[in-house]
Protein backbone atom coordinates (compact mmCIF):
# COMPACT_ATOMS: atom_id res chain seq x y z
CA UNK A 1 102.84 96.04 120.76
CA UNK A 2 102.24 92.72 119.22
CA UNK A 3 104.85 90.57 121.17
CA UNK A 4 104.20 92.59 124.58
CA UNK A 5 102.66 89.71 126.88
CA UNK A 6 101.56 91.21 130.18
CA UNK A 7 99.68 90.69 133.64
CA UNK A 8 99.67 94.26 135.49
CA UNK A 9 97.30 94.22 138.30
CA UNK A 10 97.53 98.11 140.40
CA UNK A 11 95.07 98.22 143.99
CA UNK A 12 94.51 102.17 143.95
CA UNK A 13 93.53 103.91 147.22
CA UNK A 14 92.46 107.49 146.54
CA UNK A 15 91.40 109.39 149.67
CA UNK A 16 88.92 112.32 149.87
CA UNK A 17 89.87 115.97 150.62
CA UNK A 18 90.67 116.42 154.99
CA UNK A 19 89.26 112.34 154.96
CA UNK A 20 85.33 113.58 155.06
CA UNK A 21 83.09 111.05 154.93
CA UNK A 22 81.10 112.43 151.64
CA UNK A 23 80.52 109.55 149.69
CA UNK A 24 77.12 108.21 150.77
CA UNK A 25 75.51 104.66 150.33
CA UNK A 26 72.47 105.86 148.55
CA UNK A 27 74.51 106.76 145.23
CA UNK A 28 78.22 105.10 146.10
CA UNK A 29 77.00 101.92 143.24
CA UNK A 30 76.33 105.27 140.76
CA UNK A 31 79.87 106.29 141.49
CA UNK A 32 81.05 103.17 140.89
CA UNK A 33 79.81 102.34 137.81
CA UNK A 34 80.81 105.98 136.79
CA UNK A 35 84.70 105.51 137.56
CA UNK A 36 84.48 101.89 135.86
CA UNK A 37 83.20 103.61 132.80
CA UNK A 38 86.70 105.87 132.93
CA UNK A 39 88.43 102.64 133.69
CA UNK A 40 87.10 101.00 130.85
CA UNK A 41 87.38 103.98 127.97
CA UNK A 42 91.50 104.08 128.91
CA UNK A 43 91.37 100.72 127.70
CA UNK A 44 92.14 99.46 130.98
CA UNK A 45 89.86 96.56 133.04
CA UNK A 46 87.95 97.06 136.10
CA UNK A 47 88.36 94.11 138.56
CA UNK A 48 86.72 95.36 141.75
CA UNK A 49 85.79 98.96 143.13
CA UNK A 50 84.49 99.62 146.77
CA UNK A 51 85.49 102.01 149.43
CA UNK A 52 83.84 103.81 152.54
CA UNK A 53 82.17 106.97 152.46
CA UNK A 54 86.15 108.87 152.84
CA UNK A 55 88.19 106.65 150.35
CA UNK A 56 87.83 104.52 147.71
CA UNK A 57 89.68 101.12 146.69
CA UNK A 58 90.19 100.52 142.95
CA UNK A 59 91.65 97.39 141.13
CA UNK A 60 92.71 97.09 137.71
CA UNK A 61 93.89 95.16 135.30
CA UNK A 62 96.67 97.65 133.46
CA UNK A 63 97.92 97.37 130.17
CA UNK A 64 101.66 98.17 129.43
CA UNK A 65 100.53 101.46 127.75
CA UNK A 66 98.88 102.91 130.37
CA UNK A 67 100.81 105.54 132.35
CA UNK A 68 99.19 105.16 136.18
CA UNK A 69 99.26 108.84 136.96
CA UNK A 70 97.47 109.77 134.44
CA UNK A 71 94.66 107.39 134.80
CA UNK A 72 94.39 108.17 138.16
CA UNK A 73 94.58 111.82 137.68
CA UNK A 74 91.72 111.42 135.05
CA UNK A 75 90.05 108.92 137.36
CA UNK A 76 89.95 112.10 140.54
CA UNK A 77 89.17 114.31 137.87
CA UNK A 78 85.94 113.23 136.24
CA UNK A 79 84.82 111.48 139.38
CA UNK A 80 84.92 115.27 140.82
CA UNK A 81 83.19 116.96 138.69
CA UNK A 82 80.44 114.11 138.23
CA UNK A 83 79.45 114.77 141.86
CA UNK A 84 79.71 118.32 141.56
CA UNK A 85 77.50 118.06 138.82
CA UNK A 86 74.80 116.00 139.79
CA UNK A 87 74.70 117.92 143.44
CA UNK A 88 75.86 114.49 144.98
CA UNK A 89 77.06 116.10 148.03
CA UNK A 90 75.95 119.36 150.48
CA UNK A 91 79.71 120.77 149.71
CA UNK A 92 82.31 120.79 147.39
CA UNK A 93 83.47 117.59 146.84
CA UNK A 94 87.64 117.04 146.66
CA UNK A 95 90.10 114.51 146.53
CA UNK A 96 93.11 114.79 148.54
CA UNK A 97 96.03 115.16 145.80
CA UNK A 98 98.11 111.84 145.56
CA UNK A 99 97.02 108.40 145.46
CA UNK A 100 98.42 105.14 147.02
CA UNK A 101 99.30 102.09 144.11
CA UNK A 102 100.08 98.77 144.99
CA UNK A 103 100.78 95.78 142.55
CA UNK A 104 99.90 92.40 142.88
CA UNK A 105 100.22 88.93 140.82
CA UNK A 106 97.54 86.72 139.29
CA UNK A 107 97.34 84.28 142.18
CA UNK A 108 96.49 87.08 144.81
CA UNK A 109 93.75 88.71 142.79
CA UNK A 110 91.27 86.56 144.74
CA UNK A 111 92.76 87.40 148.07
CA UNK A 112 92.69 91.12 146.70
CA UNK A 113 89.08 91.33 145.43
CA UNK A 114 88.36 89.84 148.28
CA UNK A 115 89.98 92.51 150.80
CA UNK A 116 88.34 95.27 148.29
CA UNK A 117 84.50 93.78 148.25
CA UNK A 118 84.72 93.34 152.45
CA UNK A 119 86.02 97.55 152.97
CA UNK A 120 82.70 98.30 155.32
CA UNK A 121 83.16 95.35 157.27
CA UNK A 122 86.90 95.62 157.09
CA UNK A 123 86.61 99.16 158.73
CA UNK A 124 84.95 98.09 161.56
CA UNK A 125 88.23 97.07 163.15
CA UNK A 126 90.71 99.45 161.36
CA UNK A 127 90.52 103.03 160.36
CA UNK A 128 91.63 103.77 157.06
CA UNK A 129 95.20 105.30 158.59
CA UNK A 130 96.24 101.97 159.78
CA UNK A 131 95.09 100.25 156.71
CA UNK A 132 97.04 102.43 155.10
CA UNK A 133 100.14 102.76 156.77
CA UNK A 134 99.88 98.99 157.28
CA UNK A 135 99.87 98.54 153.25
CA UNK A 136 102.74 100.87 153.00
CA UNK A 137 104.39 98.97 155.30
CA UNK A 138 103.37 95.53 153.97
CA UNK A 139 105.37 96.74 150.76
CA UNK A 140 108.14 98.21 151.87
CA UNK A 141 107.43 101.48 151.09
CA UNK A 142 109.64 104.34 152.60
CA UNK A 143 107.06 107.19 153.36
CA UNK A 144 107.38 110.26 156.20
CA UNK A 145 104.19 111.14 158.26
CA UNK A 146 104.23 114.62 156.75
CA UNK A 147 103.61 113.57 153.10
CA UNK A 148 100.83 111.20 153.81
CA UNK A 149 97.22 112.39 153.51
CA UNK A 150 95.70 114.91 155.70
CA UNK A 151 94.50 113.16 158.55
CA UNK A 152 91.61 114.40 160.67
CA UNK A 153 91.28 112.93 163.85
């Protein structure tokens, strides 16, 4: 659309399967730069990717044409079966079906990449339950307990 004049920035949290900590340190960069290169061929631009070995946190910059589902769907999707395929893992890797999406202005991008880049030492003090409930929270977001990720404690 030629008069469309947009800034759409979505944080994405994506969880995996029962919250097992599969995603290891030795190829977590590979994985990266995998899901950027699905970011990038939806027409849609990476910002910052980083997450702990049982979730990952995605920002992007969206364009108006973009439906989020989808994307994320076809994010979980390819990101699967790329560490299926290369044997990334001892099991079956899974993500957990749904997805948290949280928008944010320009002027809180830094703030944002920020958060994103720091996840390991982030976790340290919070488990990825209270970060997320606390984000929830943070925007408002009506949610029950039951229809949240599946939690192992």
């Amino acid at each position: 659309m030629a008069d469309a004049f947009t800034q759409l920035y979505i944080h994405i949290v994506i969880v995996i399967k029962h919250r097992e900590a599969q995603i290891s340190p030795i190829w977590e960069d590979e994985l990266y730069k995998y899901i950027t290169g699905i970011v990038q061929s939806k027409g849609q631009k990476m910002i910052a990717i980083n997450g702990m070995p049982d979730h990952l946190h995605i920002l992007i910059g969206l364009t108006p044409e973009c439906i989020l589902s989808g994307l994320v769907r076809e994010i979980k999707k390819s990101s699967n079966s790329f560490i299926n395929r290369h044997k990334l893992t001892k099991e079956r890797f899974y993500w957990q079906p749904g997805y948290g999406a949280f928008s944010y202005s320009h002027s809180q991008l830094g703030r944002v990449v920020n958060y994103i880049n720091r996840q390991k030492e982030h976790h340290k003090k919070k488990d990825l339950k209270d970060e997320y409930i606390q984000l929830l929270h943070g925007f408002e977001i009506e949610f029950k307990q039951q229809h949240l990720f599946t939690w192992i404690n």
